[in-house]
PDB file of N, CA and C in Angstrom:
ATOM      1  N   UNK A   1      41.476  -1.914  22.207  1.00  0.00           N
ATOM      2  CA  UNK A   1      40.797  -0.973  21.345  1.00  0.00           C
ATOM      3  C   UNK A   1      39.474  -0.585  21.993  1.00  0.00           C
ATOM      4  N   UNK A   2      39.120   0.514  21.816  1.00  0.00           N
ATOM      5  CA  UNK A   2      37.880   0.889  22.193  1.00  0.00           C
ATOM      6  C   UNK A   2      36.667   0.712  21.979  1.00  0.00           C
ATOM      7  N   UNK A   3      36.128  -0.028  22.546  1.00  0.00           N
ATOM      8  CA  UNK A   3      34.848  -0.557  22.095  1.00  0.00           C
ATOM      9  C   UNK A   3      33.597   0.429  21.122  1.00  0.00           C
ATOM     10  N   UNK A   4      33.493   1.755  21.363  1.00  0.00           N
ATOM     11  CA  UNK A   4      32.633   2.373  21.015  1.00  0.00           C
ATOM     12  C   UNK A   4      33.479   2.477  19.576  1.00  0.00           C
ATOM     13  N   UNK A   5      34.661   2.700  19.285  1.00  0.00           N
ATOM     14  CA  UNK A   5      35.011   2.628  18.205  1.00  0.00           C
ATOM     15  C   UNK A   5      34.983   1.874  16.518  1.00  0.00           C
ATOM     16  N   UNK A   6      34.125   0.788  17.627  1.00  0.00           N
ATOM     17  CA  UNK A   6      33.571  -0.216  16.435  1.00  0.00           C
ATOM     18  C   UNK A   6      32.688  -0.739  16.140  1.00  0.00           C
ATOM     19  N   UNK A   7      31.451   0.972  16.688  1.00  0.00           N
ATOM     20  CA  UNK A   7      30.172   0.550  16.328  1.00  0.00           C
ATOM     21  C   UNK A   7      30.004   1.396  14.958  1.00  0.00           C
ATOM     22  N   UNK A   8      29.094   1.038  14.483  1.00  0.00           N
ATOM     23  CA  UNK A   8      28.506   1.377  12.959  1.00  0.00           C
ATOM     24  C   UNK A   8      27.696   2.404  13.151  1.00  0.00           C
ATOM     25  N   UNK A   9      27.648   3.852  12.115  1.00  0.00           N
ATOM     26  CA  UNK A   9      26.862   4.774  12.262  1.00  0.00           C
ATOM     27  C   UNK A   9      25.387   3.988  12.264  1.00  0.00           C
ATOM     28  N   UNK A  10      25.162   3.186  11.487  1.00  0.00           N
ATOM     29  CA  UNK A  10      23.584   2.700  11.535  1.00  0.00           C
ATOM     30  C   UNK A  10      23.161   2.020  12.789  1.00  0.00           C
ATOM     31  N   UNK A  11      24.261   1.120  13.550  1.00  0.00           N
ATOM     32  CA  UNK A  11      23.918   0.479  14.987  1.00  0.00           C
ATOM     33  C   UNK A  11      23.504   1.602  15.710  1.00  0.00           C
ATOM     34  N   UNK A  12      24.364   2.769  15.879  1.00  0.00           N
ATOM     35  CA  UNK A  12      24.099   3.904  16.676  1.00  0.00           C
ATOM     36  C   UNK A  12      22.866   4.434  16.776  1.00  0.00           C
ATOM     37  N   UNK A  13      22.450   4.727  15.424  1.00  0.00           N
ATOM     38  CA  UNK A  13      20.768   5.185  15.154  1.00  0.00           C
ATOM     39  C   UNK A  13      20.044   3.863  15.330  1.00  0.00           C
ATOM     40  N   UNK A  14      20.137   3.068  15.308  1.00  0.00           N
ATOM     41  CA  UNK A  14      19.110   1.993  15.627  1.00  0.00           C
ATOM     42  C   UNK A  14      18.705   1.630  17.440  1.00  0.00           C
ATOM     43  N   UNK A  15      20.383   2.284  18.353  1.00  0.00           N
ATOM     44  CA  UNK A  15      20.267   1.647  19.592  1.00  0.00           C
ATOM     45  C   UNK A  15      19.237   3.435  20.000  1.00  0.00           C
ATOM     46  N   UNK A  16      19.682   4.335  19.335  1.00  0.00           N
ATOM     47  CA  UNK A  16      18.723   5.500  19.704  1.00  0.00           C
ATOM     48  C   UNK A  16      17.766   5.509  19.520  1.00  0.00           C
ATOM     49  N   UNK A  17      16.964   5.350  18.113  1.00  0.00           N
ATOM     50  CA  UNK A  17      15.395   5.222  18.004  1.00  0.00           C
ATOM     51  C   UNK A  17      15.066   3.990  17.526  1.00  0.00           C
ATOM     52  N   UNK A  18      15.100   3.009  17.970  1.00  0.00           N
ATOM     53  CA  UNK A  18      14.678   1.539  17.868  1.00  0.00           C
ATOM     54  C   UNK A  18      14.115   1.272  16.791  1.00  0.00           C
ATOM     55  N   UNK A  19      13.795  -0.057  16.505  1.00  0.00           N
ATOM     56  CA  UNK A  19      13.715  -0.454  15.494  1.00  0.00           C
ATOM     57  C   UNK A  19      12.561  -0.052  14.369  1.00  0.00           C
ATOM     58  N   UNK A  20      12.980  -0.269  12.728  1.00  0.00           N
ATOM     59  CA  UNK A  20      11.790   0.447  12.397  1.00  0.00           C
ATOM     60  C   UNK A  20      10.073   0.058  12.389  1.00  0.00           C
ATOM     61  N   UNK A  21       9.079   1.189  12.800  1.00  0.00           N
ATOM     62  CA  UNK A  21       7.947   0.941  12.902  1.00  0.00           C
ATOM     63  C   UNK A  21       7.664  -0.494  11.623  1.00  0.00           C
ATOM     64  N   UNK A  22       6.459  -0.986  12.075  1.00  0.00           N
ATOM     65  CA  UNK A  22       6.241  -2.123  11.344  1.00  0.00           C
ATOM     66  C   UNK A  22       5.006  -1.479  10.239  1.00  0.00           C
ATOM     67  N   UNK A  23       4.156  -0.147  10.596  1.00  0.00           N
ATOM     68  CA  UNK A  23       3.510  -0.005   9.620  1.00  0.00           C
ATOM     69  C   UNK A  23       4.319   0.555   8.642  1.00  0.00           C
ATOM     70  N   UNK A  24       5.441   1.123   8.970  1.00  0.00           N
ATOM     71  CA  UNK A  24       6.382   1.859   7.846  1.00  0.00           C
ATOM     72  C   UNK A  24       6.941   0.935   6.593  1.00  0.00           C
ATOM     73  N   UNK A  25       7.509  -0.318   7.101  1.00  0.00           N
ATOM     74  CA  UNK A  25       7.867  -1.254   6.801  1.00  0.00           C
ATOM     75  C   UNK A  25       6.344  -1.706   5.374  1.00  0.00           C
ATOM     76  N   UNK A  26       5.290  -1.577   5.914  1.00  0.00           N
ATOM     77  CA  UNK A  26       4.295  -1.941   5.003  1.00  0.00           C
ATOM     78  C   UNK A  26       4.200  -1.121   4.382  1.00  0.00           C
ATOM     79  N   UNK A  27       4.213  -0.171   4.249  1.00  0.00           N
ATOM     80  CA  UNK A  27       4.216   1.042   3.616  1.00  0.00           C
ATOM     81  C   UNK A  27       4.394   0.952   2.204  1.00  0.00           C
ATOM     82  N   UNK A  28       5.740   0.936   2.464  1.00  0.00           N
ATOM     83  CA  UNK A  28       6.868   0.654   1.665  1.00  0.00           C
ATOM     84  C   UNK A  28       6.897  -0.669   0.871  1.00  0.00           C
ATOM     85  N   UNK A  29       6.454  -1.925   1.343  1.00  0.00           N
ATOM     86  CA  UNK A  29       6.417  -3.065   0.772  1.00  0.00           C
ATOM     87  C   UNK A  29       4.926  -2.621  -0.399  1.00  0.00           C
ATOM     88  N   UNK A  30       4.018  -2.473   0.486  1.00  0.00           N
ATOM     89  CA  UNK A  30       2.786  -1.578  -0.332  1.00  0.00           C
ATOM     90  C   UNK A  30       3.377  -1.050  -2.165  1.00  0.00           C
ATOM     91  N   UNK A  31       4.292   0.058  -1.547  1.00  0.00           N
ATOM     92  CA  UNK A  31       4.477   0.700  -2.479  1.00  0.00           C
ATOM     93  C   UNK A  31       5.152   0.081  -3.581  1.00  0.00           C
ATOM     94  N   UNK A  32       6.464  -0.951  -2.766  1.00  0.00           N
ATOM     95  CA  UNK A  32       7.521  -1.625  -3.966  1.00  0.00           C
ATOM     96  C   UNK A  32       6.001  -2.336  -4.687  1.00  0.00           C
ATOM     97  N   UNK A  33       5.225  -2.859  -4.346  1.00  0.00           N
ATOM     98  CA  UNK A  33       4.325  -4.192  -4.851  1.00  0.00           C
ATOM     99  C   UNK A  33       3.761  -3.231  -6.197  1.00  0.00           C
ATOM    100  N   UNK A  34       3.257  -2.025  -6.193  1.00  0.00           N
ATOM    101  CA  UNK A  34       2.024  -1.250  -6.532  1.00  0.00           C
ATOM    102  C   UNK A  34       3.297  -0.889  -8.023  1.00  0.00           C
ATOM    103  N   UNK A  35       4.549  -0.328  -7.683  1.00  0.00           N
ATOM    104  CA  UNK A  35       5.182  -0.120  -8.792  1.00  0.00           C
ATOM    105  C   UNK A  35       5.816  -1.247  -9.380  1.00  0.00           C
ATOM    106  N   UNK A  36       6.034  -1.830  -9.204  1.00  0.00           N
ATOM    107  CA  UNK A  36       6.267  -3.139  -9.753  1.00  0.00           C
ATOM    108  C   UNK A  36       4.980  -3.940 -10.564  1.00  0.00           C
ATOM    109  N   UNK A  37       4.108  -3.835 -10.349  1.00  0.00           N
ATOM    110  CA  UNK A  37       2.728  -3.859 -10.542  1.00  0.00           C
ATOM    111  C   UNK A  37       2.838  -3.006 -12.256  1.00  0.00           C
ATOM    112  N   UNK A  38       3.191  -2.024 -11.993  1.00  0.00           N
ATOM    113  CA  UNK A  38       3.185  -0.517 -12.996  1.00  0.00           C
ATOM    114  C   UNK A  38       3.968  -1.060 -13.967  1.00  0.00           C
ATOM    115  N   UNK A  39       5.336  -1.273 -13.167  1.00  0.00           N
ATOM    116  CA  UNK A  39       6.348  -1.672 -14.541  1.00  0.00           C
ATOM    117  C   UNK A  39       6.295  -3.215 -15.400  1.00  0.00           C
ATOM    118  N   UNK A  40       5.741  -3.789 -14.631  1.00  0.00           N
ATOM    119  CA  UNK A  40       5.099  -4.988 -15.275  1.00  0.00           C
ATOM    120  C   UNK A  40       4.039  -4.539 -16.636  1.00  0.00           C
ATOM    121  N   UNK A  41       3.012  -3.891 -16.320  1.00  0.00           N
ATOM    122  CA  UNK A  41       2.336  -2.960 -17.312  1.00  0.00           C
ATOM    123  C   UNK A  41       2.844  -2.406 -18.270  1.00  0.00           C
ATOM    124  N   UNK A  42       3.649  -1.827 -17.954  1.00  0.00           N
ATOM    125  CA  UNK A  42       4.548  -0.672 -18.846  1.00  0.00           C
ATOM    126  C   UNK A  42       5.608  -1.663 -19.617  1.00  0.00           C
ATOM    127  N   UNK A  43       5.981  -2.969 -19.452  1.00  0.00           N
ATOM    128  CA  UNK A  43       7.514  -3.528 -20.070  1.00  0.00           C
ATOM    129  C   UNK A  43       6.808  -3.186 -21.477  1.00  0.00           C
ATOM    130  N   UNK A  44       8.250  -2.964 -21.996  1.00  0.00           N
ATOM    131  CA  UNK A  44       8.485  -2.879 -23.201  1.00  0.00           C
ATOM    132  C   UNK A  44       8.232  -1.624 -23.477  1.00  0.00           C
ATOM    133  N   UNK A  45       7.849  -1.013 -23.202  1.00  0.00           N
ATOM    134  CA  UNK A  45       7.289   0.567 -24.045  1.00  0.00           C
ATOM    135  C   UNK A  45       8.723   1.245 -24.112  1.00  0.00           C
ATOM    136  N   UNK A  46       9.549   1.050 -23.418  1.00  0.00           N
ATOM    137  CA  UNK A  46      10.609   2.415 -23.631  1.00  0.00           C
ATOM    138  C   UNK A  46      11.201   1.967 -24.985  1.00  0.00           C
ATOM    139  N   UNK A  47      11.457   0.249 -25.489  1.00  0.00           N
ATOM    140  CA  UNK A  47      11.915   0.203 -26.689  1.00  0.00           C
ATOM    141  C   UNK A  47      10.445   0.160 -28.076  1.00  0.00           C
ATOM    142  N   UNK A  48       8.993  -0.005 -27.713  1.00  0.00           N
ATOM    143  CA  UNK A  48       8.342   0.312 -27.848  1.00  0.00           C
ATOM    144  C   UNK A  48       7.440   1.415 -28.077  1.00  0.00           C
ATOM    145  N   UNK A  49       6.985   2.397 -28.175  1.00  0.00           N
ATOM    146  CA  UNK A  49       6.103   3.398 -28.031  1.00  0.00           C
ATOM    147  C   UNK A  49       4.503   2.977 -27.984  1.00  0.00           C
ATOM    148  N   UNK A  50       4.771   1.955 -28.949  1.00  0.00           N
ATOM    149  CA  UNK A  50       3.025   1.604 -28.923  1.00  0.00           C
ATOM    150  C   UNK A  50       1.838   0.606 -27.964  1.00  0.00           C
ATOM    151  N   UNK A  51       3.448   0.598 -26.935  1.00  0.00           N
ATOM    152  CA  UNK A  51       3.164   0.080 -25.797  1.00  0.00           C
ATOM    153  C   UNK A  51       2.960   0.470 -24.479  1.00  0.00           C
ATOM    154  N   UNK A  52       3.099   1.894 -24.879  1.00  0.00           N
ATOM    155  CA  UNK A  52       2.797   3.010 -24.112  1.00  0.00           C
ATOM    156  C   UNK A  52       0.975   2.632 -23.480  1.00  0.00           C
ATOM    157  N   UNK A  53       0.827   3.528 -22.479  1.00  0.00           N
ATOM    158  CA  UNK A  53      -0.483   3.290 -21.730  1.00  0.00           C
ATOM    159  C   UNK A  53      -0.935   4.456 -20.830  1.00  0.00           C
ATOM    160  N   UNK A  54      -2.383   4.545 -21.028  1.00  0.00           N
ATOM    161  CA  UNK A  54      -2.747   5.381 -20.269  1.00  0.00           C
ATOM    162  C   UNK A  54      -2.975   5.001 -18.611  1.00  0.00           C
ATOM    163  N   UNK A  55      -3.403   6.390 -17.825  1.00  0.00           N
ATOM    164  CA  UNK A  55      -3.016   5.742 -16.239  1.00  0.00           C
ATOM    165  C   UNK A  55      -4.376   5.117 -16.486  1.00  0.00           C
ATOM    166  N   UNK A  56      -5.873   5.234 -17.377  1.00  0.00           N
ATOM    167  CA  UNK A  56      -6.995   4.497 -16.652  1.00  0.00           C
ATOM    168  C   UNK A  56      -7.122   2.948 -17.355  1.00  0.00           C
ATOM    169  N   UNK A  57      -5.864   2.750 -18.437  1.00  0.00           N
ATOM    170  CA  UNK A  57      -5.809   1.459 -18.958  1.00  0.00           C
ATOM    171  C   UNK A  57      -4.837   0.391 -18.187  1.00  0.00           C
ATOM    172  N   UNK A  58      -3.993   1.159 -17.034  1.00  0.00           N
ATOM    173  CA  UNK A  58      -3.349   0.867 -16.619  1.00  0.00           C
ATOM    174  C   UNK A  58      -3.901   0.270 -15.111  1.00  0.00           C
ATOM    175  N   UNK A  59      -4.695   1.018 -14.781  1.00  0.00           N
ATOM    176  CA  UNK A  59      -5.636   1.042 -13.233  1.00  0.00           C
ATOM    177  C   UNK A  59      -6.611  -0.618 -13.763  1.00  0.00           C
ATOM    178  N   UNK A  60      -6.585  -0.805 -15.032  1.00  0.00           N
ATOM    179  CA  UNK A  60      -7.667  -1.384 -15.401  1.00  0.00           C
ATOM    180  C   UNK A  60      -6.791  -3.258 -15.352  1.00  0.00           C
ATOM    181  N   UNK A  61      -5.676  -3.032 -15.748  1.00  0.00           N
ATOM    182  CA  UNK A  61      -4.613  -4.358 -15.740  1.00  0.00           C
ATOM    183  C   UNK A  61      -4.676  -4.445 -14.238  1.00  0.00           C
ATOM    184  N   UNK A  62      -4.049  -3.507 -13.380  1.00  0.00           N
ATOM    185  CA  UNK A  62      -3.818  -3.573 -12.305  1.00  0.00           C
ATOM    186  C   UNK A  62      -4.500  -3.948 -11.292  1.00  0.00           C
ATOM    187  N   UNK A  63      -5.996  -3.443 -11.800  1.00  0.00           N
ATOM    188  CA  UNK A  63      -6.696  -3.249 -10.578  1.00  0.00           C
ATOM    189  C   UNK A  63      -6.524  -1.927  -9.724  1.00  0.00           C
ATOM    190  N   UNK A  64      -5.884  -1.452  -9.547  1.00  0.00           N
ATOM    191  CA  UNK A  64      -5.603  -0.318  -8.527  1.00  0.00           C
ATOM    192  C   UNK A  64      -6.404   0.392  -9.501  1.00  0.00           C
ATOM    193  N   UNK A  65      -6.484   1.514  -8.018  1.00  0.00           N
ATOM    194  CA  UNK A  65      -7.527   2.746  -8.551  1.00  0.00           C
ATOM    195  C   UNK A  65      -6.495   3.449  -9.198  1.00  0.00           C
ATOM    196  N   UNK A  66      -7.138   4.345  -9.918  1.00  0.00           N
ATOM    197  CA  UNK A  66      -6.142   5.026 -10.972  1.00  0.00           C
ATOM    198  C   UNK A  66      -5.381   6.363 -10.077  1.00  0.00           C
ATOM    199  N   UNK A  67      -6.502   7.038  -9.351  1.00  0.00           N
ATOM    200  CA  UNK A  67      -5.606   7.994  -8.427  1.00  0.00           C
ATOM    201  C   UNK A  67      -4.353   7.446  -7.848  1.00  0.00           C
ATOM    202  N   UNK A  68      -4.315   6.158  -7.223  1.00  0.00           N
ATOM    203  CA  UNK A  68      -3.406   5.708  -6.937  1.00  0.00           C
ATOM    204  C   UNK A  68      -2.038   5.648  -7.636  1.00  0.00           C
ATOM    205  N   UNK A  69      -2.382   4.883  -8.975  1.00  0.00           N
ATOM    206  CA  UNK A  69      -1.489   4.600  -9.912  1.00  0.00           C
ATOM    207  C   UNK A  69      -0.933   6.213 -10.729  1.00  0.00           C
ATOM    208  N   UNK A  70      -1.399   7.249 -10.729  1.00  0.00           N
ATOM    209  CA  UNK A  70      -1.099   8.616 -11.036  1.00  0.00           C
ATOM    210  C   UNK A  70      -0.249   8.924  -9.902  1.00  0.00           C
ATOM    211  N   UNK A  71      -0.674   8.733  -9.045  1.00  0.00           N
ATOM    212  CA  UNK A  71       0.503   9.063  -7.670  1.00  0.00           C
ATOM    213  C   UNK A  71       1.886   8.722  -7.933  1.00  0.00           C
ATOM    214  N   UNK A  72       1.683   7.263  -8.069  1.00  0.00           N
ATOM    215  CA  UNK A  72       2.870   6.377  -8.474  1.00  0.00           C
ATOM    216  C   UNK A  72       3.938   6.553  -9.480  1.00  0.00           C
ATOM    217  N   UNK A  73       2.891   6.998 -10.664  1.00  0.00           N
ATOM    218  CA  UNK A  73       3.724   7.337 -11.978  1.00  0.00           C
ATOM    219  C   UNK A  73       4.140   8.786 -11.632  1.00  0.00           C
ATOM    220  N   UNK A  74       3.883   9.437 -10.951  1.00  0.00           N
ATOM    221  CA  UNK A  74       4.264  11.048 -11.221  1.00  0.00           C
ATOM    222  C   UNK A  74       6.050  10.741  -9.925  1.00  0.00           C
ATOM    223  N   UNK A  75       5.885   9.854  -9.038  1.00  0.00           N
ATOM    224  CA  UNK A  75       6.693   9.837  -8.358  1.00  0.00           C
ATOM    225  C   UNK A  75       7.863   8.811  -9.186  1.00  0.00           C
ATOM    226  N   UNK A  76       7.488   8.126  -9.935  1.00  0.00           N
ATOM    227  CA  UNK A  76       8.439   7.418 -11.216  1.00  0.00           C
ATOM    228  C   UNK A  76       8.792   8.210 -11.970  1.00  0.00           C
ATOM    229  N   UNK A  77       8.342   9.363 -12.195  1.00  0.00           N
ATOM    230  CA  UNK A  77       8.779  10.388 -13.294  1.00  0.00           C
ATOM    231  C   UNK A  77       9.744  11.431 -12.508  1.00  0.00           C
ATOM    232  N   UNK A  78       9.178  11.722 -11.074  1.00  0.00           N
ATOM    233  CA  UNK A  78      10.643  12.104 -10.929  1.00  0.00           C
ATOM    234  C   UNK A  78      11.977  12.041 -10.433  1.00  0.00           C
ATOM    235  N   UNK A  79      11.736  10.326  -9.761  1.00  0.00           N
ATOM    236  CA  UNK A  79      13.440   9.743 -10.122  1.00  0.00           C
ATOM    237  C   UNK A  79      13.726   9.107 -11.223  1.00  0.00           C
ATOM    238  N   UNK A  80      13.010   9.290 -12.783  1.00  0.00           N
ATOM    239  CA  UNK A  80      13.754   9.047 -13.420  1.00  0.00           C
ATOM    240  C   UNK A  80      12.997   7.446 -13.988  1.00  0.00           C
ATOM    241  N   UNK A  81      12.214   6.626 -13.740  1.00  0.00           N
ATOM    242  CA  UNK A  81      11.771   5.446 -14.595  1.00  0.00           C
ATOM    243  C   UNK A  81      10.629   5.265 -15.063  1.00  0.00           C
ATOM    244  N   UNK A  82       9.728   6.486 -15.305  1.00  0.00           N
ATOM    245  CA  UNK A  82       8.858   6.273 -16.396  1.00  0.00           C
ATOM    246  C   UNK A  82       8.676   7.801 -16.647  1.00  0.00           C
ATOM    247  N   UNK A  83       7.890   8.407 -17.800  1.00  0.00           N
ATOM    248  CA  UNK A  83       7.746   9.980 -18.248  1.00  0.00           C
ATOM    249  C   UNK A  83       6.511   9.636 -19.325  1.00  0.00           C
ATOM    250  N   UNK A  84       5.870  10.647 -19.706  1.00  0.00           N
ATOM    251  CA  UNK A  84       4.941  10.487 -20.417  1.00  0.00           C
ATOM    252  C   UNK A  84       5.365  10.736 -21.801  1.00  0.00           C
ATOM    253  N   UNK A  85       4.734  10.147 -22.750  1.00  0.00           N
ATOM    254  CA  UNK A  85       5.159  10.187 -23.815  1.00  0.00           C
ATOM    255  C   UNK A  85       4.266  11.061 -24.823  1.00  0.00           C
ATOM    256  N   UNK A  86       4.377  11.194 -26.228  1.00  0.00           N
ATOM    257  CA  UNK A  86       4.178  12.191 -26.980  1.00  0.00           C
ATOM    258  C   UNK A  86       2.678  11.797 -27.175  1.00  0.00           C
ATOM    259  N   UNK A  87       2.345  10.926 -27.068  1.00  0.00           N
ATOM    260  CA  UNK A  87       1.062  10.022 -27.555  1.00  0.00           C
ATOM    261  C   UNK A  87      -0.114  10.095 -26.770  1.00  0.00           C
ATOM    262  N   UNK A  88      -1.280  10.132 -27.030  1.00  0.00           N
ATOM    263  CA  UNK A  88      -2.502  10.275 -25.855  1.00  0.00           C
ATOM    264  C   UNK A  88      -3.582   9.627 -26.697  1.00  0.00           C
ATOM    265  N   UNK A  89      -4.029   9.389 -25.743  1.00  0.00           N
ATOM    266  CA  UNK A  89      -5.437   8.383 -26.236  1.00  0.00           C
ATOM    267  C   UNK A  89      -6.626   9.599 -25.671  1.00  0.00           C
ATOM    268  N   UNK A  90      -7.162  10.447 -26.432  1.00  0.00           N
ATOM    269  CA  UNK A  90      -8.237  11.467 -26.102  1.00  0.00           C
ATOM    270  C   UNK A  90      -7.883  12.248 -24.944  1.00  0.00           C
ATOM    271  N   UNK A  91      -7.989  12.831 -24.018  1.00  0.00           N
ATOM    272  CA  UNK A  91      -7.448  13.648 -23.290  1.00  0.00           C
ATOM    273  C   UNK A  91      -6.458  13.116 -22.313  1.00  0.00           C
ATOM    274  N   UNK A  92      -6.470  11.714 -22.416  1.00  0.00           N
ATOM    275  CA  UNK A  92      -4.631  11.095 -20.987  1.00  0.00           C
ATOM    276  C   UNK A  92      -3.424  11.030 -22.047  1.00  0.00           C
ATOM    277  N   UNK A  93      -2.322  11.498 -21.240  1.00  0.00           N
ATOM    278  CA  UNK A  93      -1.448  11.193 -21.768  1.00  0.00           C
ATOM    279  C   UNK A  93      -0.974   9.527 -21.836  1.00  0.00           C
ATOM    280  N   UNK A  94       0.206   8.942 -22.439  1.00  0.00           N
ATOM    281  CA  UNK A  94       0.220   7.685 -22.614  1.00  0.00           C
ATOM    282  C   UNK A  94       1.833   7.675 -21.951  1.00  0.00           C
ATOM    283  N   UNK A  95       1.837   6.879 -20.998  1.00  0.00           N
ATOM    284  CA  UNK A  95       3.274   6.789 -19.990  1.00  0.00           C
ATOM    285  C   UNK A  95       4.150   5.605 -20.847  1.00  0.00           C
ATOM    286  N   UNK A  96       5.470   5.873 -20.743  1.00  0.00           N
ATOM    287  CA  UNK A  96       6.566   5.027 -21.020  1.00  0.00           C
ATOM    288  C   UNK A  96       7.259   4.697 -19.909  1.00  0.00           C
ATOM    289  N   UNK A  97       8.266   3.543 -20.094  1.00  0.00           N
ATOM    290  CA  UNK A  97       9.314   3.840 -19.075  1.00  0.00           C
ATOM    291  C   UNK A  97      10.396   4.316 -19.752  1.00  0.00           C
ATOM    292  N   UNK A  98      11.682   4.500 -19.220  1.00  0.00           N
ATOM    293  CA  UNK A  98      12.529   4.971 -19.103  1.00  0.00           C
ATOM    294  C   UNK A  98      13.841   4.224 -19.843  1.00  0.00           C
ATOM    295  N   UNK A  99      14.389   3.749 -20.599  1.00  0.00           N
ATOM    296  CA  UNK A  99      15.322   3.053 -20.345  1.00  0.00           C
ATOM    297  C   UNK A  99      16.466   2.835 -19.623  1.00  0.00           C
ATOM    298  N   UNK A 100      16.643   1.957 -19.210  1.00  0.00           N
ATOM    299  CA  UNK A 100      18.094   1.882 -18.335  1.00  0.00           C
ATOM    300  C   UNK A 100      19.302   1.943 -18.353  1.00  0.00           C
ATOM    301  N   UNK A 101      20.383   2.856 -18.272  1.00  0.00           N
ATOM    302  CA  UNK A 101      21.242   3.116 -18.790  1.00  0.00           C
ATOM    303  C   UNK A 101      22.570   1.598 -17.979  1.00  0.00           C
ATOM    304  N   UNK A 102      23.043   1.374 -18.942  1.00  0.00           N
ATOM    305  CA  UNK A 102      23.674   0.178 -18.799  1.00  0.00           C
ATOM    306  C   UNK A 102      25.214   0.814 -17.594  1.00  0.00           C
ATOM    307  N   UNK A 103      25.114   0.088 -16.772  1.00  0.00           N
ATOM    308  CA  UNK A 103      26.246   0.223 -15.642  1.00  0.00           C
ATOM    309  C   UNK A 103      27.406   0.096 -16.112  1.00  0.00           C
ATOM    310  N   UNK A 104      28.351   1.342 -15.632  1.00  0.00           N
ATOM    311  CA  UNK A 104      29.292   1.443 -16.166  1.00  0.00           C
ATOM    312  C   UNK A 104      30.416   0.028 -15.531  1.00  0.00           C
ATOM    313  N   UNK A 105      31.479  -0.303 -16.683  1.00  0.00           N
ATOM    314  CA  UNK A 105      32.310  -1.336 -15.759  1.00  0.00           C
ATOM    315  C   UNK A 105      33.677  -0.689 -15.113  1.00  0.00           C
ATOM    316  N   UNK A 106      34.223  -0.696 -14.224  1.00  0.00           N
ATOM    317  CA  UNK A 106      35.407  -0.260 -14.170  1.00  0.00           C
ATOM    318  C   UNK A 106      36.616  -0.462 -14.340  1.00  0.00           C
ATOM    319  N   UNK A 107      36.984   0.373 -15.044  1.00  0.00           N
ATOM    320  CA  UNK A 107      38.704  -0.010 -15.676  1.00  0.00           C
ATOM    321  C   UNK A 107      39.818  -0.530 -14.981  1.00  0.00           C
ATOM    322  N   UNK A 108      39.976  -1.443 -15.100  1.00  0.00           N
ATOM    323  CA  UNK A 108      41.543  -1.915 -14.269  1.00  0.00           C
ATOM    324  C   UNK A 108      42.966  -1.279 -15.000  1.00  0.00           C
ATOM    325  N   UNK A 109      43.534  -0.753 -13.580  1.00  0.00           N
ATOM    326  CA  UNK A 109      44.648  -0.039 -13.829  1.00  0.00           C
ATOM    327  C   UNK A 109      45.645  -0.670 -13.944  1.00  0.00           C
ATOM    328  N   UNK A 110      46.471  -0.523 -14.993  1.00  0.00           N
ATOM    329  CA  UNK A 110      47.470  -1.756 -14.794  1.00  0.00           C
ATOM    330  C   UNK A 110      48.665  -1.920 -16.140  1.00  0.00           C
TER     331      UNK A 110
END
């Protein structure tokens, strides 16, 4: 059998542009930490409302600067795990999360 035949599209891109940068890698760990951070903050509000939070009460648990944490939430809002809710504390809106829609199981045919 042919050897090239049983490499993996991802080996291929990895033997072409080598491995990934290490600041990228932080980047990203950065980021998982910072939203995770968020949703820790935020539990409970989606079955909640009054657990809802603003971004500068939120910057304030966290620590992070709030520009930061606005970054974060606007990029949670648009895949889908947090949105702002109807509620505001004087001119911020008050963020929820999202609930999670329960994984479908699959039917056995039979």
């Amino acid at each position: 059998m042919n050897k090239q035949n049983n490499i993996k599209p991802q080996d291929l891109i990895r033997q072409r542009r080598g491995p990934v940068p290490e600041a990228l890698n932080d980047r990203v760990k950065e980021s998982n930490k910072i939203k995770k951070a968020i949703r820790a903050v935020l539990e409970g509000s989606d079955l909640d409302p009054n657990k809802a939070k603003t971004v500068p009460m939120i910057a304030k648990e966290t620590k992070i600067a709030s520009n930061i944490i606005h970054w974060h939430l606007t990029s949670m809002r648009k895949y889908g795990t947090a949105t702002e809710s109807n509620l505001k504390d004087g001119q911020y809106p008050k963020w929820v999360l999202i609930p999670k829609e329960p994984k479908k199981k699959k039917m056995d045919e039979g």
